[in-house]
Protein backbone atom coordinates (compact mmCIF):
# COMPACT_ATOMS: atom_id res chain seq x y z
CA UNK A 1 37.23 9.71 -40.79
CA UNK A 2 39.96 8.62 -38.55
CA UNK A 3 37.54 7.13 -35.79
CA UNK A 4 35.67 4.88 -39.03
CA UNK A 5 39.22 3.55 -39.94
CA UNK A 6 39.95 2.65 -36.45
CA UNK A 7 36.79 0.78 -36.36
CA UNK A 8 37.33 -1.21 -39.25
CA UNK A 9 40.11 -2.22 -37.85
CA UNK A 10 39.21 -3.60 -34.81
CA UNK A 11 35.96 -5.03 -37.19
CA UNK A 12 38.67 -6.93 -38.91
CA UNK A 13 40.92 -8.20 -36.47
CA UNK A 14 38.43 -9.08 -33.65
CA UNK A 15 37.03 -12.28 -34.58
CA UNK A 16 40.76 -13.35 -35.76
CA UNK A 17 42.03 -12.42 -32.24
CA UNK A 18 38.68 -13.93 -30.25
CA UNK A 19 39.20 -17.40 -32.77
CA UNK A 20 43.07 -17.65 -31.52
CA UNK A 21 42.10 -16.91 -27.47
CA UNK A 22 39.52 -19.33 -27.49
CA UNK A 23 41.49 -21.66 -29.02
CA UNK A 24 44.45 -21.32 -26.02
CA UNK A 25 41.29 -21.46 -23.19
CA UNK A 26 40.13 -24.72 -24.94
CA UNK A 27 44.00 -26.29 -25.14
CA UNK A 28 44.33 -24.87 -21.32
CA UNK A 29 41.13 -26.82 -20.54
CA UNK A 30 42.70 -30.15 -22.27
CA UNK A 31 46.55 -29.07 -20.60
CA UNK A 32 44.15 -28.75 -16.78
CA UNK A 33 42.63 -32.40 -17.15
CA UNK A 34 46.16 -33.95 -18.12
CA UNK A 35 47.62 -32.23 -15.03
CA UNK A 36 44.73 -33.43 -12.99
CA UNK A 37 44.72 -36.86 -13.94
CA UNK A 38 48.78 -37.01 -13.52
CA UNK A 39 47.96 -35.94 -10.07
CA UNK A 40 45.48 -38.66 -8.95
CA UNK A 41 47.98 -41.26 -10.58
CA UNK A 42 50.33 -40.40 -8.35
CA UNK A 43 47.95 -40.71 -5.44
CA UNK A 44 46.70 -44.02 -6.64
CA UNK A 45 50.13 -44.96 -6.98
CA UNK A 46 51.31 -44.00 -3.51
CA UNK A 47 48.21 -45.11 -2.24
CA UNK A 48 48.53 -49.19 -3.86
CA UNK A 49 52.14 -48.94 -3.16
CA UNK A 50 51.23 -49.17 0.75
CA UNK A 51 48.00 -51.26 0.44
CA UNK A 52 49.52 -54.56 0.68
CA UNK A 53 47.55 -56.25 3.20
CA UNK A 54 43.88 -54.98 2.02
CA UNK A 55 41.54 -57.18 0.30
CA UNK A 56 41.06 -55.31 -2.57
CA UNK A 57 44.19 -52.40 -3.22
CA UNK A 58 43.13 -51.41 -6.23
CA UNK A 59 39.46 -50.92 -5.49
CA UNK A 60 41.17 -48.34 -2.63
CA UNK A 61 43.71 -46.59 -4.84
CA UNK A 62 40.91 -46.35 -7.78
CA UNK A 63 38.53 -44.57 -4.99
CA UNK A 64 41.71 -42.30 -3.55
CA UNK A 65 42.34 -41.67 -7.60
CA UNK A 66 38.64 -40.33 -7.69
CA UNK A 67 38.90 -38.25 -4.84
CA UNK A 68 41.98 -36.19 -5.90
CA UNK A 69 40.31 -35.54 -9.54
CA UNK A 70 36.86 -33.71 -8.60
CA UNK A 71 37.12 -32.26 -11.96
CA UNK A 72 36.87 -35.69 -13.86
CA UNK A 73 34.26 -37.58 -14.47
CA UNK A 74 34.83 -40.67 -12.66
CA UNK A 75 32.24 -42.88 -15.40
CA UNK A 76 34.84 -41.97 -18.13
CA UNK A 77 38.29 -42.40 -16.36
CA UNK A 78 40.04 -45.76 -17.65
CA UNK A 79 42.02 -47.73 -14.90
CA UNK A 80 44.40 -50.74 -15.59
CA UNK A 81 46.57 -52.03 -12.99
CA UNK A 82 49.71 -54.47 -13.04
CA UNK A 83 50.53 -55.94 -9.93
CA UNK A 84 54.12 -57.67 -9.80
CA UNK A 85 53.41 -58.48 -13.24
CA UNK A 86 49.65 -59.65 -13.21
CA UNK A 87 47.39 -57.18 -15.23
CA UNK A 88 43.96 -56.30 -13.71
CA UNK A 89 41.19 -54.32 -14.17
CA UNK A 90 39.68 -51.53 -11.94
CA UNK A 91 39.59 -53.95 -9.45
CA UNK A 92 42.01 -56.84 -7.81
CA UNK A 93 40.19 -58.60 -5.09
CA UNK A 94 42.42 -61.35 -3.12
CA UNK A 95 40.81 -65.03 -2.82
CA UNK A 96 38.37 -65.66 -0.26
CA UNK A 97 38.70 -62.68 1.08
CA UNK A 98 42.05 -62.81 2.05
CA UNK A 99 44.99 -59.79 0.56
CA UNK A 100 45.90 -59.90 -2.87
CA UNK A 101 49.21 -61.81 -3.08
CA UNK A 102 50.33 -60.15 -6.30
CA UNK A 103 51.52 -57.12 -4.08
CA UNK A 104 54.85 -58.47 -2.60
CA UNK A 105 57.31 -56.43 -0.68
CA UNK A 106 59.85 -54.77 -3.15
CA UNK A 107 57.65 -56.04 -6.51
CA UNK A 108 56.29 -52.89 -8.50
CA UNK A 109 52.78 -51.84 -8.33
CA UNK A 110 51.69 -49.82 -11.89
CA UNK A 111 49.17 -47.77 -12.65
CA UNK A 112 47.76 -46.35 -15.71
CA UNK A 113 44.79 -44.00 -16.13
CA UNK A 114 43.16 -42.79 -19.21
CA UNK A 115 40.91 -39.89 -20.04
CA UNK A 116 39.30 -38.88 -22.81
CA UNK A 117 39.40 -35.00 -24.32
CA UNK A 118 37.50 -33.13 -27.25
CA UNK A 119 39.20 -30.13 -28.74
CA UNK A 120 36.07 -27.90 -29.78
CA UNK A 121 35.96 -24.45 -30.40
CA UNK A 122 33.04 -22.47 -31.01
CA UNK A 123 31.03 -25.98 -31.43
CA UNK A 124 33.31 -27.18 -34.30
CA UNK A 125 35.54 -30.07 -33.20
CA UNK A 126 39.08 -30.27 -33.84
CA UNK A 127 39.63 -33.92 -33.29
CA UNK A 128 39.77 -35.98 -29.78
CA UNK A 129 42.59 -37.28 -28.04
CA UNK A 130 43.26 -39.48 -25.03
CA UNK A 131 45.10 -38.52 -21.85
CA UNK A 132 46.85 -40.82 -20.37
CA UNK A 133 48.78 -41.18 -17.05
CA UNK A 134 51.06 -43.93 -15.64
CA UNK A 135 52.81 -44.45 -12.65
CA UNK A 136 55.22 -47.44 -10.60
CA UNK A 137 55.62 -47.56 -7.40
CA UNK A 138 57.72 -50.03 -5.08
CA UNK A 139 55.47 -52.05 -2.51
CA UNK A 140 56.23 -51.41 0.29
């Protein structure tokens, strides 16, 4: 009799306590990206900061950014960059081939990465969000 209580128990309070675990793995999964996508900001960051004489700086710091987030999918990772005030896209060539001028010595270099994130558990889906990540930097 005792052994067919304990077993109702556990009957009762094991999908309750598997619902509430898999609920903190999928919010640790979200919590993991975030982390990993503040990460490779920083890197891009670092990376444009110093890139002042390239053609194209934020075609480098976008492909550094990629590098230090294996865990992201690159297709789905947003990129906007401001350079000393000038807003671009994923990329900022210079003209003709020559360095982009918007990175002076001193100005601020900013980037900003979004991500986006699905909160499901067991299939059912409890809304989306968007990470997002922004650094400046000083040019150096």
């Amino acid at each position: 009799m005792l052994f067919r209580s304990a077993l109702v128990e556990v009957a009762a309070t094991l999908p309750i306590l598997l619902l509430i675990m898999t609920g903190i793995f999928s919010f640790s999964v979200a919590l993991n990206r975030k982390m990993e996508l503040s990460q490779a900001t920083g890197t891009g960051g670092r990376v444009l900061a110093v890139a002042r004489g390239q053609n194209d700086p934020c075609l480098t710091a976008a492909t550094a950014m990629y590098a230090a987030a294996p865990g992201l999918s690159q297709s789905e990772i947003s990129l906007t960059f401001v350079l000393g005030g000038v807003s671009t896209g994923a990329t900022c060539p210079g003209v003709a081939g020559t360095a982009n001028l918007n990175l002076t010595p001193g100005g601020n270099a900013n980037v900003t990465a979004s991500y986006p994130c699905n909160l499901n558990v067991y299939g059912h889906a409890f809304g989306s969000c968007t990470l997002t990540s922004q650094i400046t930097e000083i040019v150096q």
